[in-house]
C-alpha atoms as a PDB file:
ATOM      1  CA  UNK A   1       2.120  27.421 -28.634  1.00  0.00           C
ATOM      2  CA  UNK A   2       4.230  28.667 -25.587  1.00  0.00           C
ATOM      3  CA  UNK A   3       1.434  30.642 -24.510  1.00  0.00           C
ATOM      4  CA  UNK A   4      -0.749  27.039 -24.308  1.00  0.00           C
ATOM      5  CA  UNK A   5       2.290  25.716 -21.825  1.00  0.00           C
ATOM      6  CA  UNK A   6       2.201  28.907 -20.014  1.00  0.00           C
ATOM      7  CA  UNK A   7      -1.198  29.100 -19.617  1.00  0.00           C
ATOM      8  CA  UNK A   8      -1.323  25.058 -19.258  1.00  0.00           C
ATOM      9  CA  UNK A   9       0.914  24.968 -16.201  1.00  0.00           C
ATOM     10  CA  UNK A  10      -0.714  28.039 -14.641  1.00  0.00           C
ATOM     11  CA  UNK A  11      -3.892  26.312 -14.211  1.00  0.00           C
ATOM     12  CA  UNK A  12      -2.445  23.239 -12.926  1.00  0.00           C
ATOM     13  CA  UNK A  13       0.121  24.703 -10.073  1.00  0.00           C
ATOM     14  CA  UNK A  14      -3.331  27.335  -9.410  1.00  0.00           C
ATOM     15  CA  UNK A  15      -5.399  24.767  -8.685  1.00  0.00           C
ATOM     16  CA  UNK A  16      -2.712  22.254  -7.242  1.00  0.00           C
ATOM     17  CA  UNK A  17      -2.292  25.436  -4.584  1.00  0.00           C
ATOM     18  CA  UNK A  18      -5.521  26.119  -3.966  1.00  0.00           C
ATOM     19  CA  UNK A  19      -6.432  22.332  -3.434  1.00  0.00           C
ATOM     20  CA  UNK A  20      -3.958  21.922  -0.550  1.00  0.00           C
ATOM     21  CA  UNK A  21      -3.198  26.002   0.518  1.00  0.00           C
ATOM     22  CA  UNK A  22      -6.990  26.977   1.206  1.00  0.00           C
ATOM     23  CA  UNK A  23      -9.643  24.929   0.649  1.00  0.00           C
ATOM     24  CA  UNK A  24      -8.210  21.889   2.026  1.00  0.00           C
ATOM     25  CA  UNK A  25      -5.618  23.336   4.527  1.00  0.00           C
ATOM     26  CA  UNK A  26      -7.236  21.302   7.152  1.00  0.00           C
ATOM     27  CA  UNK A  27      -7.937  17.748   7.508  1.00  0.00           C
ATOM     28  CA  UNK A  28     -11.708  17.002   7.239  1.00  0.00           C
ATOM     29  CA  UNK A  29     -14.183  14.894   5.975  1.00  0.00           C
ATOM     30  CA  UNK A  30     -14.909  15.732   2.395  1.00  0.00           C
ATOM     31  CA  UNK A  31     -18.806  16.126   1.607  1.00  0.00           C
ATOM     32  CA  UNK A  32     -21.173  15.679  -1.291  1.00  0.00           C
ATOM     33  CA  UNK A  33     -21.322  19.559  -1.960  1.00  0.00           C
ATOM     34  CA  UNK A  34     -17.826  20.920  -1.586  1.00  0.00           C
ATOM     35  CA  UNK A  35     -16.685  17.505  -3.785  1.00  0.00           C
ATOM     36  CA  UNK A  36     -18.993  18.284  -6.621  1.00  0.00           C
ATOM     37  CA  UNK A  37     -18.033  22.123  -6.544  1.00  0.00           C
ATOM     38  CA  UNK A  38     -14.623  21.153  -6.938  1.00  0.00           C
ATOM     39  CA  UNK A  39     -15.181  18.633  -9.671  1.00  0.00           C
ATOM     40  CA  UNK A  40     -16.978  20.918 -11.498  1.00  0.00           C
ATOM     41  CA  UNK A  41     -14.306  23.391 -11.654  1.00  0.00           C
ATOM     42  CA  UNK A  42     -11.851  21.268 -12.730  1.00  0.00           C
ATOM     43  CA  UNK A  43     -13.817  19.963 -15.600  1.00  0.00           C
ATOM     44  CA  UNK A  44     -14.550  23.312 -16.193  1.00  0.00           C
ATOM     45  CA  UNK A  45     -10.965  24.289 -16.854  1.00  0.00           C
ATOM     46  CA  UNK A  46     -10.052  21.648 -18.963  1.00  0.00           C
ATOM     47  CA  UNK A  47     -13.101  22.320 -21.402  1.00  0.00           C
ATOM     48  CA  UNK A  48     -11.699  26.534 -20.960  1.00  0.00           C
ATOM     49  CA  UNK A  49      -8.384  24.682 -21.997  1.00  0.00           C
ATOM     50  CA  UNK A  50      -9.642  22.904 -25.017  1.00  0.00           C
ATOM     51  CA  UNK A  51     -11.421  26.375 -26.168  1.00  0.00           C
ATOM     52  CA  UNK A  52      -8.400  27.647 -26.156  1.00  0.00           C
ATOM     53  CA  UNK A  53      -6.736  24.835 -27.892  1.00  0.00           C
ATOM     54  CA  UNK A  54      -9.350  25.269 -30.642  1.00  0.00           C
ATOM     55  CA  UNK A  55      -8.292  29.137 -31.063  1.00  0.00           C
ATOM     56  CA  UNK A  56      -4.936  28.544 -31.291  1.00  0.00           C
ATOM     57  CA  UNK A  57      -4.055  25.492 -32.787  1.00  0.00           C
ATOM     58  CA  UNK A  58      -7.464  25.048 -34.549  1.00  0.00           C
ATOM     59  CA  UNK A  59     -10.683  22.369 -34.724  1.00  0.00           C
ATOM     60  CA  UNK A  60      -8.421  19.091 -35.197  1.00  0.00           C
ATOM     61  CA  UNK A  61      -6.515  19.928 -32.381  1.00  0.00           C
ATOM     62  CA  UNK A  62      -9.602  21.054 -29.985  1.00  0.00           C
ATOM     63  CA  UNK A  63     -11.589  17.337 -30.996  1.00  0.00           C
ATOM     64  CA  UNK A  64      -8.479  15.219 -30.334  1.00  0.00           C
ATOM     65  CA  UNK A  65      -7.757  16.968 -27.333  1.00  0.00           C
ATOM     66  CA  UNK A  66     -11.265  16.372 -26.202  1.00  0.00           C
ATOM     67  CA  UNK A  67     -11.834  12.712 -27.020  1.00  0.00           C
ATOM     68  CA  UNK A  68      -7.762  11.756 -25.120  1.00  0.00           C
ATOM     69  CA  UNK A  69      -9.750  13.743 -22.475  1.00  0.00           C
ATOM     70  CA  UNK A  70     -12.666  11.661 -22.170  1.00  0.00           C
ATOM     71  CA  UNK A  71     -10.814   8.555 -22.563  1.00  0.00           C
ATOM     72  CA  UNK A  72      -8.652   8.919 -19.613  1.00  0.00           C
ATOM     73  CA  UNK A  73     -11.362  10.453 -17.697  1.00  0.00           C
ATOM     74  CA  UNK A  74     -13.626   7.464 -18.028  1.00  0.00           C
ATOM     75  CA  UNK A  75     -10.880   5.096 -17.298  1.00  0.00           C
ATOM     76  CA  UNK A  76     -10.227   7.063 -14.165  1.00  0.00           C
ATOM     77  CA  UNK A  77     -13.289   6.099 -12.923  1.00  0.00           C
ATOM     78  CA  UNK A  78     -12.791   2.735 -13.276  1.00  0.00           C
ATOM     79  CA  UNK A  79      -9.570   3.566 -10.808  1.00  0.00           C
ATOM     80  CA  UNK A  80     -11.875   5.056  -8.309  1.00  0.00           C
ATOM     81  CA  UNK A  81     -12.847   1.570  -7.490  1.00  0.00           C
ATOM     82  CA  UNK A  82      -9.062   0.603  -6.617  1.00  0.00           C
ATOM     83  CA  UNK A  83      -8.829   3.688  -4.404  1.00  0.00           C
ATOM     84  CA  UNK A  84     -11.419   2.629  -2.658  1.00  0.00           C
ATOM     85  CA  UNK A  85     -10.367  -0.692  -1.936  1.00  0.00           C
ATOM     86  CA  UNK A  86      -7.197   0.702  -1.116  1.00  0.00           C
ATOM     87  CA  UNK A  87      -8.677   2.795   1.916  1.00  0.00           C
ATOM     88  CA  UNK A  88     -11.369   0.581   2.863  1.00  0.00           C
ATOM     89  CA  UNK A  89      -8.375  -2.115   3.622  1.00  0.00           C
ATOM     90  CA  UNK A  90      -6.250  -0.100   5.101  1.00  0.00           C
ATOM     91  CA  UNK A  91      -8.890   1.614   7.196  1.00  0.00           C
ATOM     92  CA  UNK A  92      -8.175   5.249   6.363  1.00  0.00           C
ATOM     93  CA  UNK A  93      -9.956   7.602   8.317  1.00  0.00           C
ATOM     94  CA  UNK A  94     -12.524   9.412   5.898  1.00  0.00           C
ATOM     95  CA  UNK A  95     -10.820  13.259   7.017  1.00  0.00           C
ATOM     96  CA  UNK A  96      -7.463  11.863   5.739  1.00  0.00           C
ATOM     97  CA  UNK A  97      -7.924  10.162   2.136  1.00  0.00           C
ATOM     98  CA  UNK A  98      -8.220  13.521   1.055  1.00  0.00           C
ATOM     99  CA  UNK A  99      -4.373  14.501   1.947  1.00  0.00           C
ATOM    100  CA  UNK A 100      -3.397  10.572   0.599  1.00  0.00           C
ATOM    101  CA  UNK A 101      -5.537  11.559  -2.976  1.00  0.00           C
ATOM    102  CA  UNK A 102      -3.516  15.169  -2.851  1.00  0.00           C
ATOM    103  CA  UNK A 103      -0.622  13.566  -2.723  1.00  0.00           C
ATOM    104  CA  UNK A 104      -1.362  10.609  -5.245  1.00  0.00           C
ATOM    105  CA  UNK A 105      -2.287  12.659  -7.807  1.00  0.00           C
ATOM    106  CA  UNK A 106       0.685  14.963  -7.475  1.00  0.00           C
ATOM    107  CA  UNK A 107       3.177  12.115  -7.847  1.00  0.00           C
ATOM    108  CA  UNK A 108       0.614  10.810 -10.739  1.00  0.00           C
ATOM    109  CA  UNK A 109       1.875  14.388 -12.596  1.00  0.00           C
ATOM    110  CA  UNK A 110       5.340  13.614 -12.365  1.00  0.00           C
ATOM    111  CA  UNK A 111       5.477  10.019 -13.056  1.00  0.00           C
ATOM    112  CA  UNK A 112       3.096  10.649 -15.984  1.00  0.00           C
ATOM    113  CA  UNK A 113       4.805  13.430 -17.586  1.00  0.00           C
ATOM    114  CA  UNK A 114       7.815  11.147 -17.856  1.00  0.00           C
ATOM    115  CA  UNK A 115       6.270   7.858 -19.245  1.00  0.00           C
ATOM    116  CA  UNK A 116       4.141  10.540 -21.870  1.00  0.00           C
ATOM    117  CA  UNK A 117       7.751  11.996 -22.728  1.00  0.00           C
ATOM    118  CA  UNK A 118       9.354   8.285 -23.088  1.00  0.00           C
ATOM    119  CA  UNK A 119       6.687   7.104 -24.817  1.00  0.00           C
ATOM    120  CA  UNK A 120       6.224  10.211 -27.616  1.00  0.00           C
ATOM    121  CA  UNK A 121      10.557   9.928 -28.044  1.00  0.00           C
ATOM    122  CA  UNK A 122       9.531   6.153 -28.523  1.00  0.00           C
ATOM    123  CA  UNK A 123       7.499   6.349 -31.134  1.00  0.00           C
ATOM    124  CA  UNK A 124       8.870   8.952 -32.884  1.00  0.00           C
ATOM    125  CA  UNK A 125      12.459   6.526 -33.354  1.00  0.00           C
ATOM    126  CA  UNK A 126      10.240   3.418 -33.490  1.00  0.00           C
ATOM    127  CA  UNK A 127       7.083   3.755 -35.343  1.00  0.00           C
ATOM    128  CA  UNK A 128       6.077   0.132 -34.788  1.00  0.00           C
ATOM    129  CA  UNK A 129       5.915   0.283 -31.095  1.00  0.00           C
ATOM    130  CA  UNK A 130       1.787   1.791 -31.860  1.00  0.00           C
ATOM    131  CA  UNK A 131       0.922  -1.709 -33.341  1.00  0.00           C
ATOM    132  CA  UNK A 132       2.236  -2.784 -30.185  1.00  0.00           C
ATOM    133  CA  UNK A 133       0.193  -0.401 -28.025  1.00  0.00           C
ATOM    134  CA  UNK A 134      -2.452  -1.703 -30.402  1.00  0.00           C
ATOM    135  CA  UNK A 135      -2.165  -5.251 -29.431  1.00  0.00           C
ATOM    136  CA  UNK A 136      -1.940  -4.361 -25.697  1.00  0.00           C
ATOM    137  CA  UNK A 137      -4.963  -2.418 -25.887  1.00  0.00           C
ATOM    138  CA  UNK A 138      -6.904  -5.173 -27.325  1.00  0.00           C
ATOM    139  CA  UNK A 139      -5.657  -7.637 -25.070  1.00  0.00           C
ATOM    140  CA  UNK A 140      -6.853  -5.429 -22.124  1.00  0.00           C
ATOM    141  CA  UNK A 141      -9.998  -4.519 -23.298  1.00  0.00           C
ATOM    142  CA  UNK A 142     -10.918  -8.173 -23.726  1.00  0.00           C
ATOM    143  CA  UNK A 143      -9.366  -9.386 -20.500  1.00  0.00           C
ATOM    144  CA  UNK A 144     -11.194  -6.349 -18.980  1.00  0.00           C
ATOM    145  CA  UNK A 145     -14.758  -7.862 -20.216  1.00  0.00           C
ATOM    146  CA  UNK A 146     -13.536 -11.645 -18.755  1.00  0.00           C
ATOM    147  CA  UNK A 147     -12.866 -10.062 -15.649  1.00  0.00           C
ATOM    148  CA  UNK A 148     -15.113 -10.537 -12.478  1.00  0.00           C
ATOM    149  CA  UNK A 149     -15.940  -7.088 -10.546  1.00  0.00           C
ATOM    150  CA  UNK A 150     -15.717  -8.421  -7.689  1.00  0.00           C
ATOM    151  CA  UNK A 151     -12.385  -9.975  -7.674  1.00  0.00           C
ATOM    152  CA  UNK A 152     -10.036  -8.146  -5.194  1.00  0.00           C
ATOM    153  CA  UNK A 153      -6.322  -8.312  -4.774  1.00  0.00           C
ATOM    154  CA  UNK A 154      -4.707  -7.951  -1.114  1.00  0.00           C
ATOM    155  CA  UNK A 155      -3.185  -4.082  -1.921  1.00  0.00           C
ATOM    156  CA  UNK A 156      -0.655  -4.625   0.909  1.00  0.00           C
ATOM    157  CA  UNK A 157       1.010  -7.701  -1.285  1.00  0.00           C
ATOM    158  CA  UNK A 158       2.201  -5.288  -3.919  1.00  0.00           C
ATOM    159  CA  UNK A 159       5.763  -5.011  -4.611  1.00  0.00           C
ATOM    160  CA  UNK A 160       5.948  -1.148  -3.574  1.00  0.00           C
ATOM    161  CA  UNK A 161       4.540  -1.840  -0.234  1.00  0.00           C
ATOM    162  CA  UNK A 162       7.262  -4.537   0.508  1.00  0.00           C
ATOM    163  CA  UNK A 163      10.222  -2.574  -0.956  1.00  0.00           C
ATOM    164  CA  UNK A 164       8.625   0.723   1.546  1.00  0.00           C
ATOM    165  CA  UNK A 165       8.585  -2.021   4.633  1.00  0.00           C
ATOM    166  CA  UNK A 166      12.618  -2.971   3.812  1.00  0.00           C
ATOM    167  CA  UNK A 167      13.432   0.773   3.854  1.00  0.00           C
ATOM    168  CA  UNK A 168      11.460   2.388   6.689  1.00  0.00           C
ATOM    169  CA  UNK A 169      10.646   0.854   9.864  1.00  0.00           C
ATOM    170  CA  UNK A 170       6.181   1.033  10.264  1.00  0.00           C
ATOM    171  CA  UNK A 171       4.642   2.368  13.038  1.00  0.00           C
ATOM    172  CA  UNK A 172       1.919   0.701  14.358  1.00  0.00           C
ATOM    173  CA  UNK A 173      -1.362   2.791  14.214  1.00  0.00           C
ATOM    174  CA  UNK A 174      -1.807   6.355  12.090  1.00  0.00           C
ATOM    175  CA  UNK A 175      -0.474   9.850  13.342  1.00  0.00           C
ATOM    176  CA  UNK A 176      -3.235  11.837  11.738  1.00  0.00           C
ATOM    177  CA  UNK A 177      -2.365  12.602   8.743  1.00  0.00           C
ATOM    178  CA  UNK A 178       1.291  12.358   9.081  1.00  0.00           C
ATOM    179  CA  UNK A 179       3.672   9.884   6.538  1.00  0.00           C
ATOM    180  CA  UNK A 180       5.938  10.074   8.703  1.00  0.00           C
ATOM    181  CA  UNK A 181       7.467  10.690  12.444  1.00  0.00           C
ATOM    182  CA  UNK A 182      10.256  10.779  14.660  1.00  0.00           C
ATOM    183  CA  UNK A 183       9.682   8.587  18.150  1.00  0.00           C
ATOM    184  CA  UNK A 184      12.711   7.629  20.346  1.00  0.00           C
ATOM    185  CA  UNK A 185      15.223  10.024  17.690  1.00  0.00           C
ATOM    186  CA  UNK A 186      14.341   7.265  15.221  1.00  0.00           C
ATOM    187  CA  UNK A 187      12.120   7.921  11.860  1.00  0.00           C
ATOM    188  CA  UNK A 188       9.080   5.495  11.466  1.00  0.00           C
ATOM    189  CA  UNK A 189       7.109   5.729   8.325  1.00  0.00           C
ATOM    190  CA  UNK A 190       3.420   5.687   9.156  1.00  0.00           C
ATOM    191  CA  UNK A 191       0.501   3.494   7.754  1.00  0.00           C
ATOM    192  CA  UNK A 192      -0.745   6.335   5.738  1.00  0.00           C
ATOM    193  CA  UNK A 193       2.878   5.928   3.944  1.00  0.00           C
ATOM    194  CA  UNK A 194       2.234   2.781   3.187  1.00  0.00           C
ATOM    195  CA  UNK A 195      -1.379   3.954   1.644  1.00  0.00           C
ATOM    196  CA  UNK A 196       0.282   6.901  -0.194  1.00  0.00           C
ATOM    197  CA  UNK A 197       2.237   4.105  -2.138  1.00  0.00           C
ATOM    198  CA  UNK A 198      -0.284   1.556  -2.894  1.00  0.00           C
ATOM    199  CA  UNK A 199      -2.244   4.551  -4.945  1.00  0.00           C
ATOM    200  CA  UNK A 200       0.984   5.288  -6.808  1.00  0.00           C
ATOM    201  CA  UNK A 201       1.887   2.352  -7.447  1.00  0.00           C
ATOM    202  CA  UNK A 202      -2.419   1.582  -8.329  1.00  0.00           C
ATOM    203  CA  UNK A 203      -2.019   4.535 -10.906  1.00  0.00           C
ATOM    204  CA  UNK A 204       1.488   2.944 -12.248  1.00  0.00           C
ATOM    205  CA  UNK A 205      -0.359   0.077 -13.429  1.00  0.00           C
ATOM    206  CA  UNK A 206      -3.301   2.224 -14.359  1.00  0.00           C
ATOM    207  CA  UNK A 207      -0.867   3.754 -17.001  1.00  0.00           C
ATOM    208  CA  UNK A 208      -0.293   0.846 -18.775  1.00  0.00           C
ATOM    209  CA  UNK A 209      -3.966   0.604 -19.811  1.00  0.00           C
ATOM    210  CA  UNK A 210      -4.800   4.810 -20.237  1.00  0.00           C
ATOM    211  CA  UNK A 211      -1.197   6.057 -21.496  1.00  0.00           C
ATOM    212  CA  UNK A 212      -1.277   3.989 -24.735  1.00  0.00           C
ATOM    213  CA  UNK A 213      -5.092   4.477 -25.498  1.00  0.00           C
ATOM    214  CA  UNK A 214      -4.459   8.301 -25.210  1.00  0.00           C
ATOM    215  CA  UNK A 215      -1.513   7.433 -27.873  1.00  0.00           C
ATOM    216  CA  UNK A 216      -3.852   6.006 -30.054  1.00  0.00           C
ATOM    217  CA  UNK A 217      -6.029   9.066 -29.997  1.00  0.00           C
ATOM    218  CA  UNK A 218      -2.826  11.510 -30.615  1.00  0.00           C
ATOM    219  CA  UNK A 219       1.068  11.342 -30.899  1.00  0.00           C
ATOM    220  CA  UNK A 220       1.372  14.717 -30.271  1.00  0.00           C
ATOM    221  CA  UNK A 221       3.177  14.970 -27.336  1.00  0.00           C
ATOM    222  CA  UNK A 222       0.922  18.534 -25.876  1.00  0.00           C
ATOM    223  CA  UNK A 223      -2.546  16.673 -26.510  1.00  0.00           C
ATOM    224  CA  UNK A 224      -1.479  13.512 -24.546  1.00  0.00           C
ATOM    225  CA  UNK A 225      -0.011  15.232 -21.596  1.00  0.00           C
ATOM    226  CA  UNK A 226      -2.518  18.542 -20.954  1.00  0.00           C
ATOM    227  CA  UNK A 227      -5.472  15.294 -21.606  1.00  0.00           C
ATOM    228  CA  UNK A 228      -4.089  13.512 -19.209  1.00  0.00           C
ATOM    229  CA  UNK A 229      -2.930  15.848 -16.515  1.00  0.00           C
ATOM    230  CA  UNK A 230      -6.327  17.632 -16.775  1.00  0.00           C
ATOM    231  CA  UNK A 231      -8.121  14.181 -16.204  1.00  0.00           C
ATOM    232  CA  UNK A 232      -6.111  12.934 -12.877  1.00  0.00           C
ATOM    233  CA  UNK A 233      -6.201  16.629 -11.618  1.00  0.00           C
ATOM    234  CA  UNK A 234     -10.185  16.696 -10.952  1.00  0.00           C
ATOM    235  CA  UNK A 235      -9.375  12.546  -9.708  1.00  0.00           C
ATOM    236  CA  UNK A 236      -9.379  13.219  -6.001  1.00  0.00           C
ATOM    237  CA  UNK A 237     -12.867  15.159  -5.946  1.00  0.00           C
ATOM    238  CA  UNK A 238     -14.477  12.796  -8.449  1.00  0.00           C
ATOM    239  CA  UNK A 239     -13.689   9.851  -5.707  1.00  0.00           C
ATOM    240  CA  UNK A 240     -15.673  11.624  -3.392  1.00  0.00           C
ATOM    241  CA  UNK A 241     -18.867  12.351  -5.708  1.00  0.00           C
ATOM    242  CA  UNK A 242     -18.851   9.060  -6.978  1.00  0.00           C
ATOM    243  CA  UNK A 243     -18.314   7.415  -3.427  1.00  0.00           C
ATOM    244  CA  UNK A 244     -21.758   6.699  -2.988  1.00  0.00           C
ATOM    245  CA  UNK A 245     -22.685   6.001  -6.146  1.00  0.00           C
ATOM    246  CA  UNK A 246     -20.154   4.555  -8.520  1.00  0.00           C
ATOM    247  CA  UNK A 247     -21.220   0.799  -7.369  1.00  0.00           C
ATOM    248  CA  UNK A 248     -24.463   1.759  -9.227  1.00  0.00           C
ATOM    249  CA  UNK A 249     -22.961   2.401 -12.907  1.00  0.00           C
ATOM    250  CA  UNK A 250     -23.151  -1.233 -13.652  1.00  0.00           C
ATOM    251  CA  UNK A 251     -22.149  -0.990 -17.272  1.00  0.00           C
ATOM    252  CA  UNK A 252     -19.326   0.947 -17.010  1.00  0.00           C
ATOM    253  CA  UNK A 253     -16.751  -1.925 -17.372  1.00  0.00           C
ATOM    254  CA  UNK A 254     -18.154  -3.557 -20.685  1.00  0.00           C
ATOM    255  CA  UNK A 255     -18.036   0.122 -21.840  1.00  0.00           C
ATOM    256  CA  UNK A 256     -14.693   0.299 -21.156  1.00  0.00           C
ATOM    257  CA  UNK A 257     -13.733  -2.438 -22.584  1.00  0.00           C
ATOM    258  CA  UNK A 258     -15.002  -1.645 -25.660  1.00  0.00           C
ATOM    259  CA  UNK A 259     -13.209   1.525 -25.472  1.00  0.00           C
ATOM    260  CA  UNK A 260      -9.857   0.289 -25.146  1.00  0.00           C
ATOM    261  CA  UNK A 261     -10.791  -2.295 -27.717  1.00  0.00           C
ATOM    262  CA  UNK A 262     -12.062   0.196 -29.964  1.00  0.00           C
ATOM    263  CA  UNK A 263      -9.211   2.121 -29.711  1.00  0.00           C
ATOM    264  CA  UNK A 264      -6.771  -0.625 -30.115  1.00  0.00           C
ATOM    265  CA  UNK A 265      -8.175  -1.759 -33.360  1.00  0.00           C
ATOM    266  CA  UNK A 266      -7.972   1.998 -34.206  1.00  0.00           C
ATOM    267  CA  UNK A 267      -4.270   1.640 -34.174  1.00  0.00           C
ATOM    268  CA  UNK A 268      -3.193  -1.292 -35.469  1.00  0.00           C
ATOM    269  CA  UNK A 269      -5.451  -0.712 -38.807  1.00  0.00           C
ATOM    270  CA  UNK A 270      -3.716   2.994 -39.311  1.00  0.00           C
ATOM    271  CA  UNK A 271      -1.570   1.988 -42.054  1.00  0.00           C
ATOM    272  CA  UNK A 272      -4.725   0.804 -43.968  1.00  0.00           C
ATOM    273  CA  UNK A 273      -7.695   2.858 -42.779  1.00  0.00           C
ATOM    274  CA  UNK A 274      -7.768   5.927 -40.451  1.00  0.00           C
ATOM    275  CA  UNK A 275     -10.315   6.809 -38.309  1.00  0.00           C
ATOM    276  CA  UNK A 276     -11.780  10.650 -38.116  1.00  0.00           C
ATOM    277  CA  UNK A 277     -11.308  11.844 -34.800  1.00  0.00           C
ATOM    278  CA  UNK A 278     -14.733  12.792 -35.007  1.00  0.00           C
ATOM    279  CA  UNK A 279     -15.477   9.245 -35.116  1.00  0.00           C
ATOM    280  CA  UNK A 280     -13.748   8.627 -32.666  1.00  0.00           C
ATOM    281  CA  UNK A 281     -15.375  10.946 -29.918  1.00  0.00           C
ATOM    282  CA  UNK A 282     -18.880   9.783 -31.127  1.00  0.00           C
ATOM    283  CA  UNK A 283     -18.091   6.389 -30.497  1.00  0.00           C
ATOM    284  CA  UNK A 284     -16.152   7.425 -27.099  1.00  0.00           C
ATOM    285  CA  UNK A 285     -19.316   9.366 -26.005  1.00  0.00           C
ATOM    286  CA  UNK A 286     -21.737   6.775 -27.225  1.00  0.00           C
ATOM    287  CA  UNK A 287     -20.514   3.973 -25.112  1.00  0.00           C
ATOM    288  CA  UNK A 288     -20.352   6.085 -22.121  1.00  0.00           C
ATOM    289  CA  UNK A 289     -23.913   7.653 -22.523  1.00  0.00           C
ATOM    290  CA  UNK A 290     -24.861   3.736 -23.493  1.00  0.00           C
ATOM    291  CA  UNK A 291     -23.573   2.493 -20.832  1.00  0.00           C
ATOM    292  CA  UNK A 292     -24.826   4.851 -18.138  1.00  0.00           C
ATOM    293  CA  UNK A 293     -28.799   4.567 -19.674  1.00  0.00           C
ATOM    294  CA  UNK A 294     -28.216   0.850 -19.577  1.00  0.00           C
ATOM    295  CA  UNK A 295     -26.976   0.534 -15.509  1.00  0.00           C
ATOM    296  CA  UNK A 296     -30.149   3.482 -14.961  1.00  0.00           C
ATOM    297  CA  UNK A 297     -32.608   1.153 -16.786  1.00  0.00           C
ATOM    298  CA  UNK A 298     -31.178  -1.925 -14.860  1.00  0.00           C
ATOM    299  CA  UNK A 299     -29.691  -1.124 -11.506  1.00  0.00           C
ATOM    300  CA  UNK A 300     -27.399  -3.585  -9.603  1.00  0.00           C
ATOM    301  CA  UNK A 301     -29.880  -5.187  -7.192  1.00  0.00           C
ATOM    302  CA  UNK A 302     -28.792  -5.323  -3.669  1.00  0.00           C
ATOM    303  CA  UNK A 303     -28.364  -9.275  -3.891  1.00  0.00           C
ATOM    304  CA  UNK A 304     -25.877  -8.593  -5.922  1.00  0.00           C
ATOM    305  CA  UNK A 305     -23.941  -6.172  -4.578  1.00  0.00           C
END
């Protein structure tokens, strides 16, 4: 099991490196090709992961790692639309978001590894806090399929934003890609601060819906954090590939809704009836694949969008 967090951590501080040391050491526009290389790869290590999973701690293990995976990597997705209301308002230059995603999904690892360990020391003292998770779950998958697409909430009215404006004086256009700099021996936070903290605080309340559906996949607290990590990690390329294209998966919110519903339900019928994780990837998988026939067979016209 050490050998799993060894080799766990490796792969995320390697690629963590290599994302910001040499392939992205300078700012610049991210395109199509190097985005989709770079997705690739890091779907490609978390599937090398869950081989490895299967090896050492056996089948079980490798198919509940798998479908946590695919949960929060679907959800994700649905994030990618917040990001990109998030830049699109604040009028990021397209050769920065890049450093703002780096960034994101670095303080993503941090605050997720300690909500993860909360939440597994939790449950383990109060068992009834799943039904809970259950309930929430339910609640959000349902509000999810009431919700209109197109509604959009001013990102700089968030309470992170103000609390950032009481501490830090803003400068008044972007330095690059700088968060912050000195003018007149006084320190100004930039714009692109201001950015940084809208995505955190996006993903914070992205948690709320993917944490507890990964909980009611697996308690165990290794399967919930390397499933989650490895999902975020590949987030910033991801935004890129789907840039031009995510408008176009038109199903992807009922499917998600169902999958948080789905899960939900899952939970809070436990005591009575289990479901096979087995089951539970199929019926993961099957929405998604659903979902994305369905928005191919019947495209968002452009009236629409």
């Amino acid at each position: 099991m050490s050998a799993l967090w060894i080799s766990f951590w490796s792969i995320v501080v390697s690629i963590l490196a290599l994302d910001l040391f040499i392939f992205n050491k300078h700012a610049h526009k991210i395109g199509l090709r190097e985005s989709v290389i770079w997705s690739i790869f890091c779907i490609t290590a978390a599937l090398a992961f869950n081989v490895a999973i299967y090896f050492v701690l056996g089948g079980k293990a490798a198919s509940t790692y798998l479908t946590a995976f695919l949960v929060e990597k679907s959800l994700s997705v649905d994030n990618l639309f917040v990001f990109l209301l998030i830049f699109r308002f604040f009028q990021v230059d397209e050769k920065y978001q890049h450093r703002v995603l780096f960034w994101g999904v670095l303080g993503a690892i941090v605050m997720r590894f300690l909500i993860i360990l909360s939440g597994t020391a939790l449950i383990e003292k109060f068992h009834w806090v799943l039904y809970f998770f259950g309930a929430l779950l339910v609640y959000m998958g349902v509000k999810l399929a009431f919700t209109d697409e197109d509604e959009k909430e001013d990102p700089s009215k968030n309470i992170a934003v103000k609390l950032v404006k009481k501490v830090f004086p803003i400068s008044s256009t972007y330095h690059k890609d700088h968060f912050f700099i000195r003018q007149n021996g006084l320190l100004l936070a930039t714009p692109l601060l201001l950015v940084l903290v809208t995505i955190e605080f996006s993903d914070l309340v992205f948690a709320v819906d993917s944490i507890p559906a990964v909980f009611g996949i697996s308690q165990d607290f290794f399967i919930v954090l390397t499933s989650n990590i490895f999902a975020i990690l590949g987030l910033r390329a991801l935004f890129f590939v789907l840039l031009g294209i995510v408008d176009k998966f038109r199903y992807l919110q009922p499917a998600l809704s169902f999958i948080l519903s789905f899960i939900g339900v899952k939970m809070l019928i436990a005591p009575w009836y289990v479901i096979d994780d087995k089951i539970s990837l199929s019926v993961v998988v099957g929405a998604l694949i659903l979902a994305g026939v369905a928005s191919a067979i019947n495209p968002k016209q452009e009236q629409e969008e």
